[in-house]
C-alpha atoms as a PDB file:
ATOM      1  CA  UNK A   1     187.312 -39.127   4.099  1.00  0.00           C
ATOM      2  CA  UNK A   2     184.343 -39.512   2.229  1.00  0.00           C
ATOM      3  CA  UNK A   3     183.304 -36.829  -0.217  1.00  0.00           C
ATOM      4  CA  UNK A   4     179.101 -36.983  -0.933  1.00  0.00           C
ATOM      5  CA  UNK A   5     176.747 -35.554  -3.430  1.00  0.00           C
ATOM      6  CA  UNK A   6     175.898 -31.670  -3.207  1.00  0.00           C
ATOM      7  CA  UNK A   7     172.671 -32.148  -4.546  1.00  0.00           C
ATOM      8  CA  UNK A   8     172.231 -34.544  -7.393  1.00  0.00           C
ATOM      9  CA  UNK A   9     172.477 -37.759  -5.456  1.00  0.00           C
ATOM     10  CA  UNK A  10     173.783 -39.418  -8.548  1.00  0.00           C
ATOM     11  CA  UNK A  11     177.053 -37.741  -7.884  1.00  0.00           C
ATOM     12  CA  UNK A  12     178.760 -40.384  -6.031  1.00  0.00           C
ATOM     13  CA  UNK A  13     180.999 -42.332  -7.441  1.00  0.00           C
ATOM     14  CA  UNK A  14     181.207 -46.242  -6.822  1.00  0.00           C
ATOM     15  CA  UNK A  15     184.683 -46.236  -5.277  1.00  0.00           C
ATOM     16  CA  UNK A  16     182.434 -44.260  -2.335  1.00  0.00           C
ATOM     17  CA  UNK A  17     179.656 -46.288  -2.379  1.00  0.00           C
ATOM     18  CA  UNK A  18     182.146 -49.171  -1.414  1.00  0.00           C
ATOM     19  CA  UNK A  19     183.693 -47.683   1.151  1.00  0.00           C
ATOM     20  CA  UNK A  20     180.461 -46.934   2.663  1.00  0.00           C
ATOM     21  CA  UNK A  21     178.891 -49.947   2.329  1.00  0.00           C
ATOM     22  CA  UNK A  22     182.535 -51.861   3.865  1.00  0.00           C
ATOM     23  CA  UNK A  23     183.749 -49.684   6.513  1.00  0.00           C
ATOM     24  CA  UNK A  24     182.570 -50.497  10.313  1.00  0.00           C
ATOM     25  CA  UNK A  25     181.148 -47.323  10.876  1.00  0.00           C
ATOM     26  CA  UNK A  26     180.188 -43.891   8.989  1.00  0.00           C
ATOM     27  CA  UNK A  27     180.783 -40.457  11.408  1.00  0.00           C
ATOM     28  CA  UNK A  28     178.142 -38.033  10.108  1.00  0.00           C
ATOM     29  CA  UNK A  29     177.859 -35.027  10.531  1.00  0.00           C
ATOM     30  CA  UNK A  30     174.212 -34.771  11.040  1.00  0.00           C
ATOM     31  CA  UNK A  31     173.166 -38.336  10.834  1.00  0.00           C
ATOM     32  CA  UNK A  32     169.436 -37.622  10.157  1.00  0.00           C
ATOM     33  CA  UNK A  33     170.585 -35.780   7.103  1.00  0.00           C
ATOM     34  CA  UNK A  34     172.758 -38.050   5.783  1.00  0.00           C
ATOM     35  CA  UNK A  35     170.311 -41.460   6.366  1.00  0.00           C
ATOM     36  CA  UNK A  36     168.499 -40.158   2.886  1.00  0.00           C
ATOM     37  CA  UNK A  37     171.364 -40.826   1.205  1.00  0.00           C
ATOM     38  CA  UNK A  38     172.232 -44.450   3.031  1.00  0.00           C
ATOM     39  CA  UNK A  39     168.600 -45.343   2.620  1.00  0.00           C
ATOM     40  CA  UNK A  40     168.416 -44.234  -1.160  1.00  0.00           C
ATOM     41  CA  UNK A  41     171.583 -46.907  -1.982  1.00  0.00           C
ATOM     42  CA  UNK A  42     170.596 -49.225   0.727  1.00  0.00           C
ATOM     43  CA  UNK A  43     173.659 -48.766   3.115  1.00  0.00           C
ATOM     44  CA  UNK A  44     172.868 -50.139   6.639  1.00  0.00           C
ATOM     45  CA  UNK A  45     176.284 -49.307   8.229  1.00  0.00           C
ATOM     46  CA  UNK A  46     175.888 -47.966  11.703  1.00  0.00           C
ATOM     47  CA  UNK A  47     176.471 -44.315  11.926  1.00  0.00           C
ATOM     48  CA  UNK A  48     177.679 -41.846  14.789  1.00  0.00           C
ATOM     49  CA  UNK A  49     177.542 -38.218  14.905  1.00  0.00           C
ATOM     50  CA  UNK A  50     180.614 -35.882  14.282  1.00  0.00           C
ATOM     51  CA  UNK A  51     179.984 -32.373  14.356  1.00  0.00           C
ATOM     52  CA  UNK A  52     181.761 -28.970  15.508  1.00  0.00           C
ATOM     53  CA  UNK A  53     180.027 -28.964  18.873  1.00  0.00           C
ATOM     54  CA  UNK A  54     181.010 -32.651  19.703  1.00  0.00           C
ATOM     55  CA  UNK A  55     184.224 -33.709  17.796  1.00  0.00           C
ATOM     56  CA  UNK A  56     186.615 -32.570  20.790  1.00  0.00           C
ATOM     57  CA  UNK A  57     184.769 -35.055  23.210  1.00  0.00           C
ATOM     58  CA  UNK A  58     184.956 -38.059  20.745  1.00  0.00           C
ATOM     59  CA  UNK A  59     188.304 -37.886  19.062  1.00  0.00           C
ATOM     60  CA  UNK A  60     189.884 -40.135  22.207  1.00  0.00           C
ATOM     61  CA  UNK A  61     187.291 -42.607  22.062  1.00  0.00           C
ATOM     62  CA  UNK A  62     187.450 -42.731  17.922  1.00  0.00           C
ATOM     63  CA  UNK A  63     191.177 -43.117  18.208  1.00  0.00           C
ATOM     64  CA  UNK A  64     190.806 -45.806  19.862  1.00  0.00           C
ATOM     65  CA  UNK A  65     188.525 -47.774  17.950  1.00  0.00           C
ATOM     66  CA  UNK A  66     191.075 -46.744  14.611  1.00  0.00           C
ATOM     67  CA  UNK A  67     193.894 -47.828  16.695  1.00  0.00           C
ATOM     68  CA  UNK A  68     191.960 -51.151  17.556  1.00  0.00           C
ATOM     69  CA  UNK A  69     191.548 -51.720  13.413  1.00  0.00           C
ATOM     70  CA  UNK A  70     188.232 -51.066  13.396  1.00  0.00           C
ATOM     71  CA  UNK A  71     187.735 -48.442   9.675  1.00  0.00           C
ATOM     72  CA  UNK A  72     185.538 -45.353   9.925  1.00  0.00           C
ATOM     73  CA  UNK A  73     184.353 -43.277   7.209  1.00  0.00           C
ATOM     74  CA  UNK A  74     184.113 -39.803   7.655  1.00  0.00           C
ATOM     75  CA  UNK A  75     181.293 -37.621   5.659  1.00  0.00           C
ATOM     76  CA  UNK A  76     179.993 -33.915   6.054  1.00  0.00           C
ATOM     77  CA  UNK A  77     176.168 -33.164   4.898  1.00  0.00           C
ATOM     78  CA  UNK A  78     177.451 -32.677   1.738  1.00  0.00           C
ATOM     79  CA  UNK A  79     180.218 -32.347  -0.597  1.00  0.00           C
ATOM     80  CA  UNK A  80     183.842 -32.938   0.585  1.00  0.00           C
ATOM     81  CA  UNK A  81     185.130 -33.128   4.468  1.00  0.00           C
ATOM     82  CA  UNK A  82     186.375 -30.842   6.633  1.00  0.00           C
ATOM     83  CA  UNK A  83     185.905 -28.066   3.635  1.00  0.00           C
ATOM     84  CA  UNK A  84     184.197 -25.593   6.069  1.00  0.00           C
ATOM     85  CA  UNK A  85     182.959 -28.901   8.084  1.00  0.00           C
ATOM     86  CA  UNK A  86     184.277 -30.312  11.129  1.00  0.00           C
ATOM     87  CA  UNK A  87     186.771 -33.489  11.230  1.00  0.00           C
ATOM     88  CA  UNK A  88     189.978 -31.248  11.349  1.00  0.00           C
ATOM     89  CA  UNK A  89     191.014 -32.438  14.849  1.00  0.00           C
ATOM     90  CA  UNK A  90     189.623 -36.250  13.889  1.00  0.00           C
ATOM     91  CA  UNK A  91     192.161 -36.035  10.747  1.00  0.00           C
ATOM     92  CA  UNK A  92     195.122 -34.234  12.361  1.00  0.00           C
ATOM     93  CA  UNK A  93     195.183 -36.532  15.482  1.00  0.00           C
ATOM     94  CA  UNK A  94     194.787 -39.647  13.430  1.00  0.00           C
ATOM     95  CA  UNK A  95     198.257 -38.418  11.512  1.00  0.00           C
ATOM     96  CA  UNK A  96     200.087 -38.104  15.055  1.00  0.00           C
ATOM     97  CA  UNK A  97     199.286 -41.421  15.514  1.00  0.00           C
ATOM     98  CA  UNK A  98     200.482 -42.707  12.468  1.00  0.00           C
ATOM     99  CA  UNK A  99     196.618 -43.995  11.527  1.00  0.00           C
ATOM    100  CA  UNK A 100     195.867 -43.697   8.297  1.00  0.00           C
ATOM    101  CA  UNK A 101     194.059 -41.076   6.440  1.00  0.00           C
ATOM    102  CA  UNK A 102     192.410 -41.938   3.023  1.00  0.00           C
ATOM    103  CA  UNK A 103     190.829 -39.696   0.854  1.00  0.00           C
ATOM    104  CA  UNK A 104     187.752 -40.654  -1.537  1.00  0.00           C
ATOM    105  CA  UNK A 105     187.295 -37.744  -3.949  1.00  0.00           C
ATOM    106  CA  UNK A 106     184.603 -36.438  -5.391  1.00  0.00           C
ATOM    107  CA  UNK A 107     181.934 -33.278  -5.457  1.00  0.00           C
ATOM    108  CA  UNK A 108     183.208 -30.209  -3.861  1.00  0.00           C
ATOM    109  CA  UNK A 109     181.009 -26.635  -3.937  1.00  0.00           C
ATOM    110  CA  UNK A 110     183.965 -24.752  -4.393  1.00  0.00           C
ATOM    111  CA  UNK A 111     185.439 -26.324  -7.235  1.00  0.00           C
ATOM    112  CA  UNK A 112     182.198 -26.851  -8.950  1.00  0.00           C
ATOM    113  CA  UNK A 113     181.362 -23.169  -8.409  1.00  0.00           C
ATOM    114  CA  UNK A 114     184.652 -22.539  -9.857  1.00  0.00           C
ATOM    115  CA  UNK A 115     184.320 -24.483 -12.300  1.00  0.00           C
ATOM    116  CA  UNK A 116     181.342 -22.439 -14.195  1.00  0.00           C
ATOM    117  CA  UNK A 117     182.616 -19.160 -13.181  1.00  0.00           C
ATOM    118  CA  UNK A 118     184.527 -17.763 -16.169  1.00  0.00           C
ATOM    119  CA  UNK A 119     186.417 -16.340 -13.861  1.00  0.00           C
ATOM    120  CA  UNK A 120     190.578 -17.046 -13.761  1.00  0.00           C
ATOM    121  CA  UNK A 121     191.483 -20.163 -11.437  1.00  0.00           C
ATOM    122  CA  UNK A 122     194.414 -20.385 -12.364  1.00  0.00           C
ATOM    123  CA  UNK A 123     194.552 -18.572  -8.772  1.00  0.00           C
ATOM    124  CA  UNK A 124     191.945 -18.268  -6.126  1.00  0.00           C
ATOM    125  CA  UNK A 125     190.997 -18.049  -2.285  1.00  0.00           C
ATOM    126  CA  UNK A 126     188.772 -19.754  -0.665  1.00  0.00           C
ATOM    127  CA  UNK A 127     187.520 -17.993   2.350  1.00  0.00           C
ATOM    128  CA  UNK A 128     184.571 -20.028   3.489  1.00  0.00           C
ATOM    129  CA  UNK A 129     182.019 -17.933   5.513  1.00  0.00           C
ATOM    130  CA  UNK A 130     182.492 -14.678   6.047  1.00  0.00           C
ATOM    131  CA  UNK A 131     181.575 -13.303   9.908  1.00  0.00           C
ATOM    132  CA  UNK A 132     177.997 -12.907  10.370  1.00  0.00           C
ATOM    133  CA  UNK A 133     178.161  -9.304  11.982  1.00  0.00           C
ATOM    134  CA  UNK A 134     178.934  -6.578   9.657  1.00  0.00           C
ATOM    135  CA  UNK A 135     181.509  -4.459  11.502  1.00  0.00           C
ATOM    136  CA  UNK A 136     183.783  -7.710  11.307  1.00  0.00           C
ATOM    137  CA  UNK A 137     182.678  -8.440   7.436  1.00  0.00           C
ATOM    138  CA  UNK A 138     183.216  -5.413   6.509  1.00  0.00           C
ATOM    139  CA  UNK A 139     186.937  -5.856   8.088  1.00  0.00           C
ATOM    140  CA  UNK A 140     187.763  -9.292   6.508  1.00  0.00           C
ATOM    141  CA  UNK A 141     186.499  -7.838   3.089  1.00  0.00           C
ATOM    142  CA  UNK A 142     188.853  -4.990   3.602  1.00  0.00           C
ATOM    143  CA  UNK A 143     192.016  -7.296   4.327  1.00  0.00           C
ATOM    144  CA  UNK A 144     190.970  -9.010   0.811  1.00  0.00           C
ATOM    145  CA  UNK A 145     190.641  -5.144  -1.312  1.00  0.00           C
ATOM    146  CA  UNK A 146     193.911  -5.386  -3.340  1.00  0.00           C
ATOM    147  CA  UNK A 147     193.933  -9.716  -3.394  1.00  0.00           C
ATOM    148  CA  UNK A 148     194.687 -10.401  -7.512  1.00  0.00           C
ATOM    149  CA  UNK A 149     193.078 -13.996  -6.806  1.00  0.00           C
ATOM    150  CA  UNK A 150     189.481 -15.091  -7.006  1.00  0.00           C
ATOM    151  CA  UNK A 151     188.255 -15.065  -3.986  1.00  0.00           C
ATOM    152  CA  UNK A 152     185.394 -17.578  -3.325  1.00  0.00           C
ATOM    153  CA  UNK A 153     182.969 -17.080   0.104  1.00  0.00           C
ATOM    154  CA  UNK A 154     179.915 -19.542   1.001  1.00  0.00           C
ATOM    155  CA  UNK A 155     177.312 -17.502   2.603  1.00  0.00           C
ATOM    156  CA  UNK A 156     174.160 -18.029   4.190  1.00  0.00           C
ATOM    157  CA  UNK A 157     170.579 -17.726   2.750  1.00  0.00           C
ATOM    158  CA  UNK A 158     169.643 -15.080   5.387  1.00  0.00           C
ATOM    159  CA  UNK A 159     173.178 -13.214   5.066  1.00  0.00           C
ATOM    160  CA  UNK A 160     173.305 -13.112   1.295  1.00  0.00           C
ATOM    161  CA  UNK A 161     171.958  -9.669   0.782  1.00  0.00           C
ATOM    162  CA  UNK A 162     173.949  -7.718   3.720  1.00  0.00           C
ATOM    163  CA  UNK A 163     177.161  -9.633   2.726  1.00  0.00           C
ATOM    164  CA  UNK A 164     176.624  -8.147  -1.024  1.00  0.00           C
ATOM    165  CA  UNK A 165     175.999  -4.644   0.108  1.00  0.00           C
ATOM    166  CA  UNK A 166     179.217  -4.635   2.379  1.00  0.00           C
ATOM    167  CA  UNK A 167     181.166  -6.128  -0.636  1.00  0.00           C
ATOM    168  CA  UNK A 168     180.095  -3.302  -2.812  1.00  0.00           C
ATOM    169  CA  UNK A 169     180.878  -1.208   0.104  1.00  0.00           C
ATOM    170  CA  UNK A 170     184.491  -2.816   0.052  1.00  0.00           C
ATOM    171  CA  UNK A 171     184.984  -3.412  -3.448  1.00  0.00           C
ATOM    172  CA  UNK A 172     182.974  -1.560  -5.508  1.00  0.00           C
ATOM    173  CA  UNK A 173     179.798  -1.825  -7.587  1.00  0.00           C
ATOM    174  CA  UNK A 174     181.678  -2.556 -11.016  1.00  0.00           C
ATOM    175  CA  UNK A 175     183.507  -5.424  -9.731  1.00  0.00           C
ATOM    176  CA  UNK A 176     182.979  -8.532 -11.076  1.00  0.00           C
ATOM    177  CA  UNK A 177     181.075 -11.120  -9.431  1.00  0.00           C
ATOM    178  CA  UNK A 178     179.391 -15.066  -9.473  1.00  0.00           C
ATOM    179  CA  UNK A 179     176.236 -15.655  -7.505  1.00  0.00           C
ATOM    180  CA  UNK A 180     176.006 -20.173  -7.618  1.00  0.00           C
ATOM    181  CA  UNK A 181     173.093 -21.315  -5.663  1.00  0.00           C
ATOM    182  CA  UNK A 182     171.985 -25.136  -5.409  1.00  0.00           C
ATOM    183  CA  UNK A 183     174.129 -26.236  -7.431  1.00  0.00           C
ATOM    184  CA  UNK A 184     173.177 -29.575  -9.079  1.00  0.00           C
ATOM    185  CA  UNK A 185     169.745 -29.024  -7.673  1.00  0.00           C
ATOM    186  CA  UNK A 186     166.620 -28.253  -9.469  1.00  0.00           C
ATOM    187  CA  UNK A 187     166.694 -25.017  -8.925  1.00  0.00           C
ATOM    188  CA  UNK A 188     170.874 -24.485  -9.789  1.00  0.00           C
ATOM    189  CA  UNK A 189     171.278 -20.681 -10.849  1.00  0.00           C
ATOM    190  CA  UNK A 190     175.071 -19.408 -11.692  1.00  0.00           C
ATOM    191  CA  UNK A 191     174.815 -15.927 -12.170  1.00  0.00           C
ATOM    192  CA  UNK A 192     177.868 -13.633 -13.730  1.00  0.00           C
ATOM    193  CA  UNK A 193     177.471  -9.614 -13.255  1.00  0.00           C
ATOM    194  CA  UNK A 194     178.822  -7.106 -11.226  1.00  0.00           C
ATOM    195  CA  UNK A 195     178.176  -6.106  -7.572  1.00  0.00           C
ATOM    196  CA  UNK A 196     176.034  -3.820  -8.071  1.00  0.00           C
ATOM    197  CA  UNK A 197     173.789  -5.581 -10.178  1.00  0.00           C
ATOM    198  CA  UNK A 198     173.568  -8.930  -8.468  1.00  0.00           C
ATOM    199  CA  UNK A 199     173.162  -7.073  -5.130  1.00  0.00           C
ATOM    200  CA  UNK A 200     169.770  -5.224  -7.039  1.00  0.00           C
ATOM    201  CA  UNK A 201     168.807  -8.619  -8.311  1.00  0.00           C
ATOM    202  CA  UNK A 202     169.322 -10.572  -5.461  1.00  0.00           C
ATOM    203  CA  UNK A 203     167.056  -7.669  -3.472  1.00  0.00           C
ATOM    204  CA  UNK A 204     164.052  -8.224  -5.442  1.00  0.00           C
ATOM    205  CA  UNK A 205     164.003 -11.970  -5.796  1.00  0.00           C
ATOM    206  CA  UNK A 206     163.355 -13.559  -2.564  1.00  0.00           C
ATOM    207  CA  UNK A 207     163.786 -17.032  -4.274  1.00  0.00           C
ATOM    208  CA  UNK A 208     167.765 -16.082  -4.805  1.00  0.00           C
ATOM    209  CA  UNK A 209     168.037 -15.916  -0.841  1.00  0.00           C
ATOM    210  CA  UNK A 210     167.348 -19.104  -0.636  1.00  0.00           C
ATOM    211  CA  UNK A 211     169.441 -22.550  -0.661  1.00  0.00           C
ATOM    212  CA  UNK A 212     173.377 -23.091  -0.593  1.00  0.00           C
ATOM    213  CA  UNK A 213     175.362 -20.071  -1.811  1.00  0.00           C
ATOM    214  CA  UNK A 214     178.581 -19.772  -3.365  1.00  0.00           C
ATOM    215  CA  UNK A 215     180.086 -15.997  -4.080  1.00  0.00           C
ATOM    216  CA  UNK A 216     182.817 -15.979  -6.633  1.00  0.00           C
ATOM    217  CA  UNK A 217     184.436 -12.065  -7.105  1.00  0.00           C
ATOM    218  CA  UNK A 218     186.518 -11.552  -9.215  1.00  0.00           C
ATOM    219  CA  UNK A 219     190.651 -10.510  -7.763  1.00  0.00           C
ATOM    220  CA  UNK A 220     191.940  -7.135  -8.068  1.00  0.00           C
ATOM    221  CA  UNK A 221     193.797  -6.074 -11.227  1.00  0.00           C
ATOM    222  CA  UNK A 222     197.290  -6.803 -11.138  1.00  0.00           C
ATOM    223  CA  UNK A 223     199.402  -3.146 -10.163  1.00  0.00           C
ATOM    224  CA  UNK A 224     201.320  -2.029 -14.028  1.00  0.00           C
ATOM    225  CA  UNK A 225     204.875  -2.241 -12.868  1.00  0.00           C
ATOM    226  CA  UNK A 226     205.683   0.442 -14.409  1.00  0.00           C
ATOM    227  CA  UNK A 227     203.108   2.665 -13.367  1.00  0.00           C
ATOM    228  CA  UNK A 228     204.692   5.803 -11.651  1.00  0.00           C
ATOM    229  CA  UNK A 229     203.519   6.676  -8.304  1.00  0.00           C
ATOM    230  CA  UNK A 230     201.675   9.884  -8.144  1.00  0.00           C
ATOM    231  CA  UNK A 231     204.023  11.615  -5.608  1.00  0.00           C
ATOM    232  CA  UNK A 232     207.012  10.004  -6.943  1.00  0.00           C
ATOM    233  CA  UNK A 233     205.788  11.473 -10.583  1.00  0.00           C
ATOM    234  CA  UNK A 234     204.757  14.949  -8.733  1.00  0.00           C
ATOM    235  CA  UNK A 235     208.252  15.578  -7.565  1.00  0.00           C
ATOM    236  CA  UNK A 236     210.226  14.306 -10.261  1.00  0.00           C
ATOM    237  CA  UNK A 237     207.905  17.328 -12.232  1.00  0.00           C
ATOM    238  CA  UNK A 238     208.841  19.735  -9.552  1.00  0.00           C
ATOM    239  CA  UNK A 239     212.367  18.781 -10.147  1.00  0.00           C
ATOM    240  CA  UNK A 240     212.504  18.796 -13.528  1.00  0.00           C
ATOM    241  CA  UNK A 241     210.740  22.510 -13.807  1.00  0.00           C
ATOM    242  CA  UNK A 242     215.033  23.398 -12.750  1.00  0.00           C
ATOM    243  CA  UNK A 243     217.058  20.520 -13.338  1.00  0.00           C
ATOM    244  CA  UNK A 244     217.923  18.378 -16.114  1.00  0.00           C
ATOM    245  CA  UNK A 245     215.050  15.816 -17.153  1.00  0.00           C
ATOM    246  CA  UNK A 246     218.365  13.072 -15.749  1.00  0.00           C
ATOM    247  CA  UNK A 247     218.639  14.774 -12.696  1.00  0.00           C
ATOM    248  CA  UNK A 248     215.739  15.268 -11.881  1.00  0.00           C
ATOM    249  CA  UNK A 249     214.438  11.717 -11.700  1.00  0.00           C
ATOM    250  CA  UNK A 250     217.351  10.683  -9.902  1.00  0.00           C
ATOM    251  CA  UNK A 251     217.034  12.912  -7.350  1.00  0.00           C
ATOM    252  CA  UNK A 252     213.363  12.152  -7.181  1.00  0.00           C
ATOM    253  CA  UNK A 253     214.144   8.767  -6.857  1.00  0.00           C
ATOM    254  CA  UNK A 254     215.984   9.151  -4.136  1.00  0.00           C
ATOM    255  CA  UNK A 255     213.607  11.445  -2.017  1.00  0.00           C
ATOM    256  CA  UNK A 256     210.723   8.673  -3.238  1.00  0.00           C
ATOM    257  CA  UNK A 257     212.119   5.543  -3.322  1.00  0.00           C
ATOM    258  CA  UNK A 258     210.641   5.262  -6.820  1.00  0.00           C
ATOM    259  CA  UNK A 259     212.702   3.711  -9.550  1.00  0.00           C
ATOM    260  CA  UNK A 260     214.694   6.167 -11.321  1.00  0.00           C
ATOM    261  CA  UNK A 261     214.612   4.690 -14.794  1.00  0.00           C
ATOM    262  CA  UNK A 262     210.871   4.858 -14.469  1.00  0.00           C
ATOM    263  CA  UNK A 263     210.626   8.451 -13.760  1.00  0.00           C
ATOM    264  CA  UNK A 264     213.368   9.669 -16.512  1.00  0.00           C
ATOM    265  CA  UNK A 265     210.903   7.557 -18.861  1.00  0.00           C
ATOM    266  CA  UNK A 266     208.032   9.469 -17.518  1.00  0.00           C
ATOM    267  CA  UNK A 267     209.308  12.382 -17.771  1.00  0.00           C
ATOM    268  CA  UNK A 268     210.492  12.391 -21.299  1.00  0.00           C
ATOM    269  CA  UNK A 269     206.902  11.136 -21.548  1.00  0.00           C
ATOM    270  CA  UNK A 270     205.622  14.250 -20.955  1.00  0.00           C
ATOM    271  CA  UNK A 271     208.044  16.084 -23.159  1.00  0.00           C
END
């Protein structure tokens, strides 16, 4: 598992120029892409086509040839394998058959994107493409409202614009939000604003629908634990209005399921 360069083609490191230059064979996903890169460092290993509409039909026949001793490298057009890229059913057969699986690090959009973000990692969610019709966006956006993580979403030049008005549809103009496109290209852009504002940016620059996309937003804030439900808090008042402050926000406790020592502390809150 061979990671490659995003953009910058000097972003491969020598352990993977190595491995490409020793192995018996390099799977590609598109081969005509990736023979830029073998011709710029002068790789002649032969190299066979992997993608998502052929990998079923070749796994037997590449099993064979692992199980034989022959070594295989496995790249995606860019960045690291199987990250939204096909060689999942290569990589999980090979381990039920006891063949080895190396990987050779190295550039990755989604932790690069992260990376320049400013926004927390210590947590996030990578969600890879979102669905291409809206009606079943909008849905998986919706499932992801009240996440606390990052989330992170690769989109598609001629998506990028209906993805961002669904998302501030879903989450809001205010919330917070990274636009990185090309990244390590010439024309890189990170961008850090809110919904609303990227989606009126990205509207009237046609060059920012262009290239590989990486959408960052920022998680939902954390619930306060000891934030009071509103209907918990409503009958606890009612309650109170004839009973004993104590009383009261037991009872409503139990008619609420609410924690009772939060409710006697909001109500002697209000006192």
């Amino acid at each position: 598992m061979v990671a490659t360069p995003i953009g910058n083609l000097g972003d491969i490191s020598t352990r993977a120029l190595e491995i490409l230059r020793q192995v018996q064979r390099i799977a590609a996903e598109d081969t005509r892409h990736s023979a830029a890169l073998m011709r710029h460092y002068a790789i002649d290993t032969p190299m066979l086509s992997l993608h998502e509409h052929n990998e079923r039909h070749k796994i037997d026949s590449l099993l064979s040839r692992l199980a034989a001793g022959e070594s295989l490298a496995l790249i995606s057009d860019a960045g690291t394998p199987l990250i939204s890229d096909p060689g999942y059913h290569l990589v999980q057969h090979c381990h039920q058959q006891g063949i080895a699986v190396v990987p050779i690090p190295g550039p990755s959009a989604v932790i690069t994107a992260l990376s320049a973000s400013g926004l927390p990692t210590d947590r996030f969610s990578f969600e890879g493409f979102l669905p291409s019709r809206s009606g079943a966006r909008t849905t998986r956006l919706q499932g992801l409202v009240n996440d606390p993580r990052t989330l992170v979403f690769y989109e598609s030049p001629h998506r990028i614009v209906d993805s961002l008005r669904d998302m501030v549809a879903v989450f809001g103009a205010p919330r917070v939000v990274v636009l990185a496109r090309e990244l390590s290209k010439t024309f890189e852009t990170i961008r850090y604003s809110t919904l609303g504002e990227l989606l009126s940016w990205v509207e009237s620059d046609p060059n920012q629908q262009k290239g590989e996309i990486v959408l960052l937003l920022h998680g939902a804030d954390e619930p306060d634990p000891k934030a009071v439900d509103p209907e918990a808090s409503r009958v606890a008042a009612l309650l109170a209005e004839e009973l004993p402050v104590k009383q009261a926000a037991a009872l409503a406790a139990k008619i609420t399921g609410a924690k009772k020592n939060a409710l006697y502390k909001w109500l002697l809150g209000r006192e």
